[in-house]
N, C-alpha and C. Protein backbone atom coordinates (compact mmCIF):
# COMPACT_ATOMS: atom_id res chain seq x y z
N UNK A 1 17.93 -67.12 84.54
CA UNK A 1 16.63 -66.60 84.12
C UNK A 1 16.52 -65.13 84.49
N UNK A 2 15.99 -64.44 83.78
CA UNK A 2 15.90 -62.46 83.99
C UNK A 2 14.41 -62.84 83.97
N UNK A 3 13.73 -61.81 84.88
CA UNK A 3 12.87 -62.00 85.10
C UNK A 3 12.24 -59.98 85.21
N UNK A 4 11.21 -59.57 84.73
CA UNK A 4 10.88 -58.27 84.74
C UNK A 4 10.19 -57.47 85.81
N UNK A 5 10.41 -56.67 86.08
CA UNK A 5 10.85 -56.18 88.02
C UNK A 5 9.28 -55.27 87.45
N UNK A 6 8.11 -55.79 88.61
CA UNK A 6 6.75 -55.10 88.72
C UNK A 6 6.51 -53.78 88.62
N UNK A 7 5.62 -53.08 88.32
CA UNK A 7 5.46 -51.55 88.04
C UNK A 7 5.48 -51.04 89.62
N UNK A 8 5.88 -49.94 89.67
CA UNK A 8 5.75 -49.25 91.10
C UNK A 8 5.02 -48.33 91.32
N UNK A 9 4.34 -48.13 92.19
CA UNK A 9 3.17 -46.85 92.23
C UNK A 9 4.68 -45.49 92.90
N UNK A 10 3.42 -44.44 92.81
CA UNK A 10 4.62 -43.31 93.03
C UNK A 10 4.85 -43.08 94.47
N UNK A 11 3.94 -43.81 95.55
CA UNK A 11 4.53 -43.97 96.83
C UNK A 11 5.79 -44.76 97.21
N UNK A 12 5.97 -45.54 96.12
CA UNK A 12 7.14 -46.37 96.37
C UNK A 12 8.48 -45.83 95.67
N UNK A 13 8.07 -45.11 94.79
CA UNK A 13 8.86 -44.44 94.34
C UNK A 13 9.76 -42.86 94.88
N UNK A 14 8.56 -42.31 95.41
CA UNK A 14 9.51 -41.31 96.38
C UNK A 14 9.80 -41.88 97.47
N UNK A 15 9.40 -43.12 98.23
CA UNK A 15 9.78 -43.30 99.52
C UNK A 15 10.62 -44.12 99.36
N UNK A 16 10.98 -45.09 98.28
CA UNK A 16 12.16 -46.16 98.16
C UNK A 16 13.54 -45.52 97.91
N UNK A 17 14.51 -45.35 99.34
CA UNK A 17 15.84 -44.53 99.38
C UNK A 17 16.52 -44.84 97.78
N UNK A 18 17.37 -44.12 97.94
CA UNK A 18 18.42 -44.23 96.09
C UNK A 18 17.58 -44.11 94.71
N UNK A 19 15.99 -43.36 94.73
CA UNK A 19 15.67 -43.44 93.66
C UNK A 19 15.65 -41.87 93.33
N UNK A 20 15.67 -41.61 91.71
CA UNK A 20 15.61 -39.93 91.82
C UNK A 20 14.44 -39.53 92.39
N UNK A 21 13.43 -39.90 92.87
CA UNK A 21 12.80 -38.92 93.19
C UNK A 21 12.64 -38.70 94.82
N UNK A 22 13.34 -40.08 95.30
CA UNK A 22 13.42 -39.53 96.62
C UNK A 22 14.46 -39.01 97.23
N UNK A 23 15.69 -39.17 96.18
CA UNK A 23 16.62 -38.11 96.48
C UNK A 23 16.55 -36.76 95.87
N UNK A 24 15.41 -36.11 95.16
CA UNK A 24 14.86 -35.04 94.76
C UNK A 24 14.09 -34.31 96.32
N UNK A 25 13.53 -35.37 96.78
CA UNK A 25 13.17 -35.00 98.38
C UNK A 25 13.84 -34.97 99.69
N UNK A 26 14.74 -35.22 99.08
CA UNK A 26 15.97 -35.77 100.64
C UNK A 26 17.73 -35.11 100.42
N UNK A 27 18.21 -35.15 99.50
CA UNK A 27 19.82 -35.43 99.15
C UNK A 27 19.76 -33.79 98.19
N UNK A 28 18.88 -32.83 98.08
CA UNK A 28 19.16 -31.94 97.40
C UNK A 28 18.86 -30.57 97.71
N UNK A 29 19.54 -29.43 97.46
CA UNK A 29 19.41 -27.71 98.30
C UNK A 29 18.28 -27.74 97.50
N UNK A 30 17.28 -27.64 97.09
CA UNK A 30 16.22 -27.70 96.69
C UNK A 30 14.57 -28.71 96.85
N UNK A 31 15.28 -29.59 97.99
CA UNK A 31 14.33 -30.91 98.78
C UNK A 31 13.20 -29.90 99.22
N UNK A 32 13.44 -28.68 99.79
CA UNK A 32 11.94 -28.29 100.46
C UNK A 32 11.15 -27.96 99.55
N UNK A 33 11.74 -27.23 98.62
CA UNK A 33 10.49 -26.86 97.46
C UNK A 33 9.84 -28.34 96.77
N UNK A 34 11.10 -29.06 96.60
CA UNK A 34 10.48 -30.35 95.97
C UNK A 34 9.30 -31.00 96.65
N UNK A 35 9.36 -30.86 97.58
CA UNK A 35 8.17 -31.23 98.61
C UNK A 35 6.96 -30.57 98.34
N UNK A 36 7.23 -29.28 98.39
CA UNK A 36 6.10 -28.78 98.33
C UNK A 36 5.71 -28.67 97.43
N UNK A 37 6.22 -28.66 96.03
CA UNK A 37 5.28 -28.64 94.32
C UNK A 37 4.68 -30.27 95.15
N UNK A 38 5.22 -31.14 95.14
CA UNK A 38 5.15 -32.52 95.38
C UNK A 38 3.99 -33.25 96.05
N UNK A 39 3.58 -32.13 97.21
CA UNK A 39 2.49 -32.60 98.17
C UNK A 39 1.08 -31.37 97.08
N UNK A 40 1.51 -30.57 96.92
CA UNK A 40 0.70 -30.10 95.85
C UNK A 40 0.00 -30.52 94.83
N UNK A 41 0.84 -31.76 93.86
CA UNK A 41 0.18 -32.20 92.73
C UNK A 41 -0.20 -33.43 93.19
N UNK A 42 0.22 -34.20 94.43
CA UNK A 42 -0.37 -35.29 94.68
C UNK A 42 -1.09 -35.66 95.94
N UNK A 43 -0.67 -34.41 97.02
CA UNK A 43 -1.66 -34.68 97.86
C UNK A 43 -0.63 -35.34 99.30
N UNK A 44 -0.93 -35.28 100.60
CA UNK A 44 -0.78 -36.16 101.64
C UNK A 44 0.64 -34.92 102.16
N UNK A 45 1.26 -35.46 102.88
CA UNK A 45 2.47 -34.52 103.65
C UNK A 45 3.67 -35.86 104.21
N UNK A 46 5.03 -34.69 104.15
CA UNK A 46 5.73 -35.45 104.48
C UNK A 46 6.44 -35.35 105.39
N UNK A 47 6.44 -36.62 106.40
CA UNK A 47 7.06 -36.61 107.96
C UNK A 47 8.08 -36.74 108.02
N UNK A 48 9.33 -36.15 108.66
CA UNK A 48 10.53 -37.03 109.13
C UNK A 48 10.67 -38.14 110.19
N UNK A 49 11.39 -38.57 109.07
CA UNK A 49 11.80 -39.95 109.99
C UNK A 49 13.92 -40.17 110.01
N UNK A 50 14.32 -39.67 111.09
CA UNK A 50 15.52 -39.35 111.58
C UNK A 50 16.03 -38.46 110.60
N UNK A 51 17.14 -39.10 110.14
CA UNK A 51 17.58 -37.80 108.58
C UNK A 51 16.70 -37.56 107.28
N UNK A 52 15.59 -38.69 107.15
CA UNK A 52 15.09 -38.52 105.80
C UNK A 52 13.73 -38.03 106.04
N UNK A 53 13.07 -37.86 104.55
CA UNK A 53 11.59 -36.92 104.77
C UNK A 53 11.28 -38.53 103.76
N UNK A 54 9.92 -38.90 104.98
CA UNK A 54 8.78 -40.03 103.90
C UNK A 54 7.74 -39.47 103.82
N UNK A 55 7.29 -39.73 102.59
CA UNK A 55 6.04 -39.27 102.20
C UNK A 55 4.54 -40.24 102.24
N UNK A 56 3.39 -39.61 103.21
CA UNK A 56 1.96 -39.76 103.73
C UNK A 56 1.48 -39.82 102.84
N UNK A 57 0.62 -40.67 102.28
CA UNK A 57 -0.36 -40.42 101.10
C UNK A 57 -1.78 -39.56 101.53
N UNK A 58 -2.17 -39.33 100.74
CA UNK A 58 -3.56 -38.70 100.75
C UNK A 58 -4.63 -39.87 101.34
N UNK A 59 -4.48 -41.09 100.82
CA UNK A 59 -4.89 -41.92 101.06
C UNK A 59 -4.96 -42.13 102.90
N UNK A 60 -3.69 -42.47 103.12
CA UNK A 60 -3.31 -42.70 104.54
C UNK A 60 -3.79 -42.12 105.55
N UNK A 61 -3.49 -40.75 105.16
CA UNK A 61 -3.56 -39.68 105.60
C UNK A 61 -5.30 -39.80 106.11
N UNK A 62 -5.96 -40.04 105.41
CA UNK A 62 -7.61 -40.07 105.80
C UNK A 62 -7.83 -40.97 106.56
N UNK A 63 -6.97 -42.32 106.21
CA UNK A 63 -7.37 -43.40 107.20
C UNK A 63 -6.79 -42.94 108.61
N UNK A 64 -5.69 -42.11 108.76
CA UNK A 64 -4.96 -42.30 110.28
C UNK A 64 -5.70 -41.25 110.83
N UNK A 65 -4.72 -41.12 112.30
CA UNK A 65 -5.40 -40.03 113.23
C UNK A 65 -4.06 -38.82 113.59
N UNK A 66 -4.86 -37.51 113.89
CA UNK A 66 -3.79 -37.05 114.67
C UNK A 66 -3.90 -36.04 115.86
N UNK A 67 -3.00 -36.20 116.73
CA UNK A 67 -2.87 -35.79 118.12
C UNK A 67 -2.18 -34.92 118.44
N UNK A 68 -1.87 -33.87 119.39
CA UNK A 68 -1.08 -33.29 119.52
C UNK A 68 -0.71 -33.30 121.40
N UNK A 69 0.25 -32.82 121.56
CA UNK A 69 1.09 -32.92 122.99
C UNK A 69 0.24 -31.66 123.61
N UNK A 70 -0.27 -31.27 124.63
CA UNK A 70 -0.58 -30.22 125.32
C UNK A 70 -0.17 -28.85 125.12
N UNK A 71 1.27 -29.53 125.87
CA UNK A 71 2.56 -28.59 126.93
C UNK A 71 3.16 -28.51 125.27
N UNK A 72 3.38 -28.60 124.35
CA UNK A 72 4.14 -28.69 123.35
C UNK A 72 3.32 -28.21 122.11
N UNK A 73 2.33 -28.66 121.79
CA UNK A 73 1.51 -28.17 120.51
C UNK A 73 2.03 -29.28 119.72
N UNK A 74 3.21 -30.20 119.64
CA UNK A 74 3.22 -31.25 118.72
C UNK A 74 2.64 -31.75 118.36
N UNK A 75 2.40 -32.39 116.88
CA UNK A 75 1.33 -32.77 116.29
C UNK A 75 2.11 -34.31 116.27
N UNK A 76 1.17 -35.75 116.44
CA UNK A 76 2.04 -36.99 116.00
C UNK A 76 0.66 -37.42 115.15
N UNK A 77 1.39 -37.83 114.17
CA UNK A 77 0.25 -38.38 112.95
C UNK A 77 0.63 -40.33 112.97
N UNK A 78 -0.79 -40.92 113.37
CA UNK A 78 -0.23 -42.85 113.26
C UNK A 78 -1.66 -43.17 112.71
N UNK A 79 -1.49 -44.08 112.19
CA UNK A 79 -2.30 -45.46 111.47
C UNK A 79 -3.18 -46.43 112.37
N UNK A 80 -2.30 -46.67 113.40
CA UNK A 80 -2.69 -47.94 114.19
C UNK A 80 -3.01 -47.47 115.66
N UNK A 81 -4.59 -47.25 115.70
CA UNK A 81 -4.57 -46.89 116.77
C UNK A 81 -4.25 -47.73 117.94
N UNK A 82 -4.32 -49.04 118.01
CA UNK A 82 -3.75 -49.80 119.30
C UNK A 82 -2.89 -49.39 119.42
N UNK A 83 -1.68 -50.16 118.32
CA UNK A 83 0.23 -49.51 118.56
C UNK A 83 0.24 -48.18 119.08
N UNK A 84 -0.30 -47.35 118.58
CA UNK A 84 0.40 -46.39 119.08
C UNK A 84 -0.50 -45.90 120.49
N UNK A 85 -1.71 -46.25 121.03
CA UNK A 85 -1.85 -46.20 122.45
C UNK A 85 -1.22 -47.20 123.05
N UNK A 86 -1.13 -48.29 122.71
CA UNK A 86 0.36 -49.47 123.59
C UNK A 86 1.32 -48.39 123.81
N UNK A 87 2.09 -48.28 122.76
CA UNK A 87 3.17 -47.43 122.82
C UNK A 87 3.06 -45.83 123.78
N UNK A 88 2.05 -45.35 124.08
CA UNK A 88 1.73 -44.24 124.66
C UNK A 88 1.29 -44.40 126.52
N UNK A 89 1.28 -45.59 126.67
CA UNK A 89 0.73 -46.22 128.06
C UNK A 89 -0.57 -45.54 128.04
N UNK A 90 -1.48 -45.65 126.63
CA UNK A 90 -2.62 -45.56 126.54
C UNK A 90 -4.04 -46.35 126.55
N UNK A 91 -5.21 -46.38 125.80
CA UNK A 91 -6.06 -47.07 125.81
C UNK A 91 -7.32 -46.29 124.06
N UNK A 92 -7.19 -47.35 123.68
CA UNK A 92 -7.82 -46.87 122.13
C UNK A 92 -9.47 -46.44 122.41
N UNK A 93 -9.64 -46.62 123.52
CA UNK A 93 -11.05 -45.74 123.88
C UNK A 93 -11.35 -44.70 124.07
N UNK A 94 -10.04 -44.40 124.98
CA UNK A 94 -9.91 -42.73 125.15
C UNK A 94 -9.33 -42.25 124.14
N UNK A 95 -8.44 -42.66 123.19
CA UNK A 95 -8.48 -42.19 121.90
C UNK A 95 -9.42 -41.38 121.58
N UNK A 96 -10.48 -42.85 121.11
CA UNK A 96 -11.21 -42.12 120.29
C UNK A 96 -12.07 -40.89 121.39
N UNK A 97 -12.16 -41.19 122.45
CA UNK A 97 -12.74 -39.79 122.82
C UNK A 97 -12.38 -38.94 122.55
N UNK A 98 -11.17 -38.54 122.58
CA UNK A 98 -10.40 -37.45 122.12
C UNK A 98 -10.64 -36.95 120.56
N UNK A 99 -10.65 -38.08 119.89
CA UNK A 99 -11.30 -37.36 118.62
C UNK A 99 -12.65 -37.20 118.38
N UNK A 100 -13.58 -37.76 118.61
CA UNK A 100 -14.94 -37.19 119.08
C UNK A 100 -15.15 -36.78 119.62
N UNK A 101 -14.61 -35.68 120.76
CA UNK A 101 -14.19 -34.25 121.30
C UNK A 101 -15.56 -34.33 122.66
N UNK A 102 -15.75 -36.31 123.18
CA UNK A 102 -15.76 -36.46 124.24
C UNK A 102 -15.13 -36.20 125.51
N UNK A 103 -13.89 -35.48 125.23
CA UNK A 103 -12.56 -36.01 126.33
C UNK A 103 -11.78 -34.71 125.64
N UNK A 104 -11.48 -33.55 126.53
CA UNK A 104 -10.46 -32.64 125.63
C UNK A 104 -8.83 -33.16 126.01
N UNK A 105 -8.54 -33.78 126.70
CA UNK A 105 -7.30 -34.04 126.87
C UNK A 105 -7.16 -35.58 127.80
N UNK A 106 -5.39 -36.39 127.25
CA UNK A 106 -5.53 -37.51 128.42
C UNK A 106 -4.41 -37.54 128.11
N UNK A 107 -3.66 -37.66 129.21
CA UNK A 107 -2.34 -38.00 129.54
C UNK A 107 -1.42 -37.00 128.82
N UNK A 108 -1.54 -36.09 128.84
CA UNK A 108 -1.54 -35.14 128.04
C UNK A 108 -1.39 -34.72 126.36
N UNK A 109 -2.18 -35.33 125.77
CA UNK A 109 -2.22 -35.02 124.27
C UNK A 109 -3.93 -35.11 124.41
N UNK A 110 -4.11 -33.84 123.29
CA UNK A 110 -5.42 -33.61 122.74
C UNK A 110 -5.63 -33.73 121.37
N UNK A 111 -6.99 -33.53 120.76
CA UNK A 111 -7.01 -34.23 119.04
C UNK A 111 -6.49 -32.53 118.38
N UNK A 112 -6.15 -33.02 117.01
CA UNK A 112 -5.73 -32.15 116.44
C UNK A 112 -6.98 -31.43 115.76
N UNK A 113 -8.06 -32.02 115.37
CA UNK A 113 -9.29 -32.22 114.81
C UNK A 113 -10.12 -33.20 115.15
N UNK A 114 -11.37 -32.93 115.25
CA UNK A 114 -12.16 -33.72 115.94
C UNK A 114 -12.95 -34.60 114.51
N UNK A 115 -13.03 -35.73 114.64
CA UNK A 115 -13.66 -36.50 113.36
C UNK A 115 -14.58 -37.33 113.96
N UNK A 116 -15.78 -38.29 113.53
CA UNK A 116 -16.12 -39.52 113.95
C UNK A 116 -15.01 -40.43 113.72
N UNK A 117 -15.05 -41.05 115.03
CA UNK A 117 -14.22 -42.39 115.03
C UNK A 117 -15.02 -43.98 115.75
N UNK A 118 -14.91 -45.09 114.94
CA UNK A 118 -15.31 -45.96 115.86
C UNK A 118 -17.07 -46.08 116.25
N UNK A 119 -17.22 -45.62 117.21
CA UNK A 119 -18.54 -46.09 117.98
C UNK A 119 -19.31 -44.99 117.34
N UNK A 120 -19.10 -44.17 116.79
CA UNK A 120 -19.82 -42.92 116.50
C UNK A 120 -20.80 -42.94 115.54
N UNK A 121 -21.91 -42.34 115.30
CA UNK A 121 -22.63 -42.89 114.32
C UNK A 121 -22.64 -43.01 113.14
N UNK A 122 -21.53 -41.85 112.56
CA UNK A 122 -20.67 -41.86 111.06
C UNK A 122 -19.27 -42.48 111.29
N UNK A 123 -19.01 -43.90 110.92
CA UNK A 123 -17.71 -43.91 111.59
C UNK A 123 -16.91 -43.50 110.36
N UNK A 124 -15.62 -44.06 110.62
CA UNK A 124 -14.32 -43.11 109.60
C UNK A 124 -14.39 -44.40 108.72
N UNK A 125 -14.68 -44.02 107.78
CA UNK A 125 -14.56 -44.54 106.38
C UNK A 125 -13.48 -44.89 105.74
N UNK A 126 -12.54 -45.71 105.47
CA UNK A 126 -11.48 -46.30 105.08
C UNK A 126 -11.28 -46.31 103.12
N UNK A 127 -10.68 -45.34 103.21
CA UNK A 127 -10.14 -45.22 102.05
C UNK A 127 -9.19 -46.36 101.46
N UNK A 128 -9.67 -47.05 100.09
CA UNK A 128 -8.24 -47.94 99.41
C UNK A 128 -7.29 -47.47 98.80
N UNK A 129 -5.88 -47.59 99.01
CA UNK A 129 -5.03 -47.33 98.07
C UNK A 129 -4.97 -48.15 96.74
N UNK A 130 -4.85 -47.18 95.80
CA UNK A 130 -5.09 -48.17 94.25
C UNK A 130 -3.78 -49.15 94.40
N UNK A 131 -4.59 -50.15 93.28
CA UNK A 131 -3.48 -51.52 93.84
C UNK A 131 -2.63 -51.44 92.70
N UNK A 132 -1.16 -52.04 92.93
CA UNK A 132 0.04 -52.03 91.52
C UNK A 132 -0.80 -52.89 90.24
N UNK A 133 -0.18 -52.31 89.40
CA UNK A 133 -0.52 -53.01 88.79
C UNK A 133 0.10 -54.55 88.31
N UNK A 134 -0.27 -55.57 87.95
CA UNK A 134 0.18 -56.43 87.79
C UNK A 134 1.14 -56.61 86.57
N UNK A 135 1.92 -57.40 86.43
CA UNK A 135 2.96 -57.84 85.19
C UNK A 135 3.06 -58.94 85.16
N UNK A 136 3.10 -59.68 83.99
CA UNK A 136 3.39 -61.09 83.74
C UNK A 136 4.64 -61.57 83.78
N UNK A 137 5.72 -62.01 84.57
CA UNK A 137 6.81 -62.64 84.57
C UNK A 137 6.94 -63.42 83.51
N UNK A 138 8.43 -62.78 82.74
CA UNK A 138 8.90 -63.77 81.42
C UNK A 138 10.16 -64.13 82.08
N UNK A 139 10.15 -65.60 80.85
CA UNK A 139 11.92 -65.89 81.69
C UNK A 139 12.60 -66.02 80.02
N UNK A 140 13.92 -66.22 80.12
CA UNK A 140 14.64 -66.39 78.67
C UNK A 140 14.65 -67.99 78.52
N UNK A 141 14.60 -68.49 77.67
CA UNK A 141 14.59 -69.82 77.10
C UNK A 141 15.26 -69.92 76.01
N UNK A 142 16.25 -71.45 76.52
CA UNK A 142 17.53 -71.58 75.13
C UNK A 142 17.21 -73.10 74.94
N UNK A 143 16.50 -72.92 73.35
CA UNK A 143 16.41 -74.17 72.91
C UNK A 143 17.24 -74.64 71.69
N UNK A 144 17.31 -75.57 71.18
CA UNK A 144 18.43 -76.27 70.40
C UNK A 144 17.18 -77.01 69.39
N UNK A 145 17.80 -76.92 68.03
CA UNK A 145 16.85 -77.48 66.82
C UNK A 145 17.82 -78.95 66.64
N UNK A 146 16.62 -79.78 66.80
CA UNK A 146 17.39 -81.25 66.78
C UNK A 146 17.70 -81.76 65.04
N UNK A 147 16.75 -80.87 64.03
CA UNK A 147 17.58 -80.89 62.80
C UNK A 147 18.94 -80.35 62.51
N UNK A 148 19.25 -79.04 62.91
CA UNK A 148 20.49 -78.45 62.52
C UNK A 148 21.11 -78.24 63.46
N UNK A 149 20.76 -78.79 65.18
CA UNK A 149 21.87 -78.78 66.03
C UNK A 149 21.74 -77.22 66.00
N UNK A 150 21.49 -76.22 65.97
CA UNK A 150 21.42 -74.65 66.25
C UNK A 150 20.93 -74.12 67.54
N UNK A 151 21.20 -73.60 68.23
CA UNK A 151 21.02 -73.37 70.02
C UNK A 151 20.79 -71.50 69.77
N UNK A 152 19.69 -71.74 70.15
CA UNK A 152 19.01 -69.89 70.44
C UNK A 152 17.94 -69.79 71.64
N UNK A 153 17.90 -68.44 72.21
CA UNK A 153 17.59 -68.09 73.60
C UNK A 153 16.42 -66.93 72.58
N UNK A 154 15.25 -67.04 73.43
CA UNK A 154 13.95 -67.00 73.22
C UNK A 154 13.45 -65.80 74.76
N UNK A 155 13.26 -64.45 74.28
CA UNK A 155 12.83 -63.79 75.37
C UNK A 155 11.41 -63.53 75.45
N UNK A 156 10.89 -64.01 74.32
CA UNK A 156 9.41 -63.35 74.53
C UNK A 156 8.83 -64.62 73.88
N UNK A 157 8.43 -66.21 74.48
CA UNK A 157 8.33 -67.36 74.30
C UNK A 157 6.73 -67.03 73.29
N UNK A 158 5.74 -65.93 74.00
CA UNK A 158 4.56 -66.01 73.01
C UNK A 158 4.57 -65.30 72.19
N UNK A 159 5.53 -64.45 71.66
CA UNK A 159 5.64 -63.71 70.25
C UNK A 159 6.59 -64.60 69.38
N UNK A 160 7.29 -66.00 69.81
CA UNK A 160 8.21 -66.57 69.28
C UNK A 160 7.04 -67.39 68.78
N UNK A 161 6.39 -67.77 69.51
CA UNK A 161 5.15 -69.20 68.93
C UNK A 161 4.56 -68.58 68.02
N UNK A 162 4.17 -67.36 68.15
CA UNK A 162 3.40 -66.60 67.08
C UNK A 162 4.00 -66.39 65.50
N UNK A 163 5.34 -65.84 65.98
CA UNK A 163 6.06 -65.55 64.51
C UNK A 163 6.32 -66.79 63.74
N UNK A 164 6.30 -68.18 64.42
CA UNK A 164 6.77 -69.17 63.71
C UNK A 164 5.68 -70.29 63.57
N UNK A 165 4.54 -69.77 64.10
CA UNK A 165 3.04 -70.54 63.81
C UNK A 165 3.19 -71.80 64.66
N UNK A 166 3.43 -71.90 65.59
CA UNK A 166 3.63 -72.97 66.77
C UNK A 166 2.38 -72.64 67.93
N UNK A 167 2.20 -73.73 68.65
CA UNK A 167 1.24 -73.84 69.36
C UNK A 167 1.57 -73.35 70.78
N UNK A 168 0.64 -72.31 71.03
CA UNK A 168 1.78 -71.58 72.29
C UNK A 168 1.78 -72.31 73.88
N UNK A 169 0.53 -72.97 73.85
CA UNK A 169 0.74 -73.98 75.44
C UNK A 169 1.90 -75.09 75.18
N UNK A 170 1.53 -75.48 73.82
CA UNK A 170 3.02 -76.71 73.78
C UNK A 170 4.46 -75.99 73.90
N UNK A 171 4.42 -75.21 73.40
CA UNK A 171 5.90 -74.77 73.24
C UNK A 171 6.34 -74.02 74.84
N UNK A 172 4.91 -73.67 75.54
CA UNK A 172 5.43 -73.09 77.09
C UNK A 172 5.97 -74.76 78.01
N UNK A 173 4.79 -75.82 77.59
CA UNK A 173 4.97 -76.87 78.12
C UNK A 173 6.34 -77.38 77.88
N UNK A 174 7.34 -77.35 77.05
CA UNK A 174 8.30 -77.69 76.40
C UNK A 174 9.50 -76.90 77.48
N UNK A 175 8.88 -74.95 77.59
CA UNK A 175 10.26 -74.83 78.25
C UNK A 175 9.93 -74.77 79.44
N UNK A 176 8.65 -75.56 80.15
CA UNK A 176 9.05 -75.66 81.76
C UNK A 176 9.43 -76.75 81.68
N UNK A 177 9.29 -77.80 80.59
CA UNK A 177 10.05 -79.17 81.41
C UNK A 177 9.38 -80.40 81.25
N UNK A 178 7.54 -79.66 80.64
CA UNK A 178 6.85 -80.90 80.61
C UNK A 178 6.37 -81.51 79.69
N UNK A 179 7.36 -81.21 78.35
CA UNK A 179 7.23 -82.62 77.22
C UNK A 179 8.96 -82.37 77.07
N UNK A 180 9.42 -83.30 75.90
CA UNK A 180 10.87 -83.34 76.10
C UNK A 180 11.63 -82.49 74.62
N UNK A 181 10.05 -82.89 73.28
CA UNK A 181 10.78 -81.95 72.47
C UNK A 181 8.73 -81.37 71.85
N UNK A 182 9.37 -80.94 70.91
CA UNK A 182 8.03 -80.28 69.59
C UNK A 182 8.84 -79.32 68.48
N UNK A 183 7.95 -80.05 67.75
CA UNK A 183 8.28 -79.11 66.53
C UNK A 183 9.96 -79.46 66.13
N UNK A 184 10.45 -80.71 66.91
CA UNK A 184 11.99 -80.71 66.50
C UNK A 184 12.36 -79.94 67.34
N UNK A 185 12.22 -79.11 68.35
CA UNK A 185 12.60 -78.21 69.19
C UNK A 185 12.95 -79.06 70.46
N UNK A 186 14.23 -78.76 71.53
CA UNK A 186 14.28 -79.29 72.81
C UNK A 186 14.98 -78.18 73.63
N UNK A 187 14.63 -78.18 75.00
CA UNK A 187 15.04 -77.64 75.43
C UNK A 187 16.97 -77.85 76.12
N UNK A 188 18.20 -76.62 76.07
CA UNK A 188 19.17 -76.88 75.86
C UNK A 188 19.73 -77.06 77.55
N UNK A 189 20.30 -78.12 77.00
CA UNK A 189 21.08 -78.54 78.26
C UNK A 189 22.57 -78.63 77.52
N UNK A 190 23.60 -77.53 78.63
CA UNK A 190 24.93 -77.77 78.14
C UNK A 190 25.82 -78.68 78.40
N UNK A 191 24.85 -79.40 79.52
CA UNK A 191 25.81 -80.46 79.94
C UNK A 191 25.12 -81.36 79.50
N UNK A 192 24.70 -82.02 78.45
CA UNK A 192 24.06 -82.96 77.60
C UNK A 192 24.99 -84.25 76.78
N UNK A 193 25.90 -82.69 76.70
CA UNK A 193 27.04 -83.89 75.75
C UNK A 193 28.05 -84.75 76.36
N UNK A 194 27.92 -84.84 77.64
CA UNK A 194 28.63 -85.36 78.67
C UNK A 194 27.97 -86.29 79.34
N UNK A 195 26.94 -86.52 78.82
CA UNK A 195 26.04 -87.73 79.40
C UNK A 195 26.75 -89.33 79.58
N UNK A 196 27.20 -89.09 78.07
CA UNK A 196 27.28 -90.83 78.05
C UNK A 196 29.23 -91.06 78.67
N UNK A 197 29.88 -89.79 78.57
CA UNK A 197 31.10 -89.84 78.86
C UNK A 197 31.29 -90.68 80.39
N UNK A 198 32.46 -91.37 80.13
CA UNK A 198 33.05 -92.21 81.35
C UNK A 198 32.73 -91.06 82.46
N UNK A 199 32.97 -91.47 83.56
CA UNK A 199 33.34 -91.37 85.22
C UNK A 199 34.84 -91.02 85.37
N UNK A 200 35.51 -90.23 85.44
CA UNK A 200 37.39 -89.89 85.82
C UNK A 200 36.94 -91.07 86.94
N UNK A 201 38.16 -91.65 86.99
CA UNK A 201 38.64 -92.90 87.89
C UNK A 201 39.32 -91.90 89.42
């Protein structure tokens, strides 16, 4: 059965390794500019992550937070504020102090920008990323005409019911399995003709 592979939004597309466009961002003497027309027409920035550059959506980007190191000026941009105060031998309270510019510094990182977060009386508003779009999974179907014995494979089962004036739930019912024929139509089994054959001893 072939089955038709879902539409991809364009985050998945520059960030899914081996595709052209994320080797337009990664694998080419021309990756930095690509970036930058790139974050230009669509918005968000892109972080490294060991050898490769992934790309932040605009989206994301509003939902997360970011911090920077003291002694360093580093900026770290995350999503999850628990994980990454777990990960920091932190506490997501003083976080958010830090970004509601309760608290100028803890443990040494301060906010990069100060926003409402949390308890505040505007809290941070959670942006949706638009959702994929959906696709209908087709499969190929090989049926056999029990008048002329003729065996043909069927890729588009509701433009086939259509062109030949057939009833399109019966004829789907037919190639999952759940009537046995219609229309003189059955579904093909190649090992059919071997049914009634002996057992090898």
């Amino acid at each position: 059965m072939a089955w038709d592979k879902a539409d991809k939004t364009i985050e998945d597309l520059v960030n899914q390794r081996g595709t052209k466009l994320w080797t337009q961002m990664n694998d080419n003497s021309k990756a930095t500019k690509n970036r930058d027309l790139f974050v230009s027409q669509y918005g968000g920035f892109f972080k490294q992550e060991g050898r490769y550059w992934v790309w932040v959506s605009a989206v994301t980007l509003h939902n997360g937070y970011w911090l920077k190191r003291v002694d360093t000026g580093e900026k770290t941009f995350f999503t999850n504020m628990a994980e990454f105060a777990k990960a920091q031998g932190m506490t997501s309270n003083k976080i958010c102090e830090l970004l509601n510019g309760k608290r100028k510094t803890y443990k040494g990182w301060t906010a990069v920008e100060l926003r409402p977060v949390k308890d505040s009386v505007a809290p941070n508003i959670k942006l949706k990323a638009p959702k994929k779009k959906q696709t209908r999974s087709t499969k190929t179907v090989t049926f056999v005409d029990l008048q002329t014995n003729a065996i043909f494979t069927i890729n588009n089962l509701s433009e086939f019911a259509k062109n030949n004036s057939l009833d399109y739930s019966k004829i789907k019912k037919l190639a999952n399995g759940k009537c046995k024929t219609y229309k003189n139509l059955k579904l093909y089994n190649p090992l059919e003709q071997y049914k009634e054959s002996p057992e090898p001893k």
